[in-house]
Protein backbone atom coordinates (compact mmCIF):
# COMPACT_ATOMS: atom_id res chain seq x y z
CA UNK A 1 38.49 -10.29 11.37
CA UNK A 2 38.19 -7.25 9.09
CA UNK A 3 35.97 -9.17 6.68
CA UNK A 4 33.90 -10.32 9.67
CA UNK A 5 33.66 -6.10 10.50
CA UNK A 6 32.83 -5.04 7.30
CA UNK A 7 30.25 -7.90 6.53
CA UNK A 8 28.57 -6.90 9.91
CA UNK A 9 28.95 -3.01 8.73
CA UNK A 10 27.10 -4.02 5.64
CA UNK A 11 24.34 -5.76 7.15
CA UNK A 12 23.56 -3.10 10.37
CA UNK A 13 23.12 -0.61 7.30
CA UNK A 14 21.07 -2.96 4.69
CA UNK A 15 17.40 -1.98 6.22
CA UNK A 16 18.27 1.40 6.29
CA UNK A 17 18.92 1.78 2.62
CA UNK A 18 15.99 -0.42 2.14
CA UNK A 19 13.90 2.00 4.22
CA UNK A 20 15.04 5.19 2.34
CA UNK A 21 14.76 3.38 -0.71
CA UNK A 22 10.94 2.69 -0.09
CA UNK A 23 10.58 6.29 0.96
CA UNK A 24 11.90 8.07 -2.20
CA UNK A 25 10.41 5.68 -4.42
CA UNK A 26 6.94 6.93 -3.09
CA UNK A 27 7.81 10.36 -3.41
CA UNK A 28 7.81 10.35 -6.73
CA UNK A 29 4.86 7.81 -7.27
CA UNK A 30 1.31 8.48 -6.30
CA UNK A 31 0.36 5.79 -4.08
CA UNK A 32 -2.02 3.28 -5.64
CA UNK A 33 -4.30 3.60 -2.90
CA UNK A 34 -5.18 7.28 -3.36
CA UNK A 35 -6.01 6.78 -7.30
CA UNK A 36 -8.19 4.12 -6.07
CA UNK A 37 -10.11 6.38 -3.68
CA UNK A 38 -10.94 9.04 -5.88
CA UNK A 39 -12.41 7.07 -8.77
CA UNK A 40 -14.53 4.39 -5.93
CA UNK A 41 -17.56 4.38 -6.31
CA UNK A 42 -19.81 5.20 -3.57
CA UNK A 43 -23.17 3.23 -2.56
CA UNK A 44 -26.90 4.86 -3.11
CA UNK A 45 -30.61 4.60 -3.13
CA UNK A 46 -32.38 7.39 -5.71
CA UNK A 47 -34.80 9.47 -3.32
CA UNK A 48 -35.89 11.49 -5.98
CA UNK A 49 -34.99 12.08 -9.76
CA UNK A 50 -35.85 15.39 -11.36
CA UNK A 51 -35.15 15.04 -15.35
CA UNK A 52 -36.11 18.74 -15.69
CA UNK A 53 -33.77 20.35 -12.82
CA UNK A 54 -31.29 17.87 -14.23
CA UNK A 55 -30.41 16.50 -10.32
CA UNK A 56 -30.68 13.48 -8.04
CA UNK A 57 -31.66 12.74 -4.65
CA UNK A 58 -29.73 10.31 -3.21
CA UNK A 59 -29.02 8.75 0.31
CA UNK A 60 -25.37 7.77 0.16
CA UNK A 61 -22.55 6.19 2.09
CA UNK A 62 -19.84 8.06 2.96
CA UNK A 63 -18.11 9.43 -0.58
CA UNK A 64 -14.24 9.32 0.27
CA UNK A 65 -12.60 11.39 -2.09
CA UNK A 66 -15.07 14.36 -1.28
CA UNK A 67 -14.16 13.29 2.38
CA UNK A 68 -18.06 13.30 2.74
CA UNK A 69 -20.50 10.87 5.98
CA UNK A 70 -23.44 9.01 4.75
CA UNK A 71 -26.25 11.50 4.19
CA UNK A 72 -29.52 12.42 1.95
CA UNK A 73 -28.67 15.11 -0.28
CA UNK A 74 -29.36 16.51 -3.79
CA UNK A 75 -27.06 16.31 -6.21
CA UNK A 76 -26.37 18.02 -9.73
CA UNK A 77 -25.32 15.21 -12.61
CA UNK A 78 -22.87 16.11 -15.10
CA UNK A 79 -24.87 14.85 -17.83
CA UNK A 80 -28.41 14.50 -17.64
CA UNK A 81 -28.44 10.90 -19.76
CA UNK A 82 -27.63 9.63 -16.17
CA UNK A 83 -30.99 10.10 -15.12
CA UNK A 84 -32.26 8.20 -17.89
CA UNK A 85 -34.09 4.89 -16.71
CA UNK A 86 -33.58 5.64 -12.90
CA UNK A 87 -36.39 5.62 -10.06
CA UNK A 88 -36.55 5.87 -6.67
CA UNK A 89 -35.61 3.21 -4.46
CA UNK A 90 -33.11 2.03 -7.06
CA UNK A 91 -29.76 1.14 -5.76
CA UNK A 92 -26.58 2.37 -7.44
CA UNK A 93 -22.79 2.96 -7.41
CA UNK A 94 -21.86 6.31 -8.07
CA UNK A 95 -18.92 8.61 -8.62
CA UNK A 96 -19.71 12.41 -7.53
CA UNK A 97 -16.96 15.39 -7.71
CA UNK A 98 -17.42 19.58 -6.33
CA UNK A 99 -17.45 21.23 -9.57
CA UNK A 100 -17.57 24.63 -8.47
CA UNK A 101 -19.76 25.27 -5.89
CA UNK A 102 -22.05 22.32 -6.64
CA UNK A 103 -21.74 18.42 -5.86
CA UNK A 104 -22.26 16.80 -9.46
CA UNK A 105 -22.90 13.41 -10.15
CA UNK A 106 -20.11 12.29 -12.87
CA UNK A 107 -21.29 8.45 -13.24
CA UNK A 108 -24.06 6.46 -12.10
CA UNK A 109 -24.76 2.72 -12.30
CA UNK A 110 -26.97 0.44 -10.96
CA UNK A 111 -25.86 -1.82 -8.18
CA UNK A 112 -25.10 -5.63 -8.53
């Protein structure tokens, strides 16, 4: 009978540990997910591409890890080799970050 007690004691508690194992473990460990989310890429068509202001018009989905709705807007690019070979109504995958005050363009490519 007390075997029977404790083997039942031991069981009731089992998903509890489990559960506040799971929860300090991801405490301490960014979740996958939100690496993922700030290095996707976001879908584009070039608008416009001025080589001399160094920016890019683009109409984009929505950019996730700049919490950011579909839109047209211009950007700044980081580098302005981005711009090299692009026209409009290209489509591309891009990664854009708020440096400062201004919404830069850190990688382009073109879609597949």
């Amino acid at each position: 009978m007390r075997n029977t007690l404790l083997l039942a004691a031991m069981l009731a508690t089992a998903p509890v540990f489990a559960q506040q194992s799971g929860t300090d473990h991801a405490a301490h460990h960014p979740a996958p997910a939100a690496s993922a989310a700030k290095s996707a890429l976001s879908d584009a068509e070039v608008r416009k591409v001025d080589l001399d202001a160094k920016k890019i018009t683009l109409r984009h989905g929505p950019i996730p890890n700049l919490d950011m709705p579909p839109m047209t807007m211009v950007f700044q690019v980081r580098d302005p080799a981005l711009l090299q070979g692009l026209k409009t109504g290209d489509k591309v995958r891009f990664s854009a970050e708020k440096i400062g005050s201004a919404y830069t363009v850190t990688g382009i490519e073109a879609a597949k």
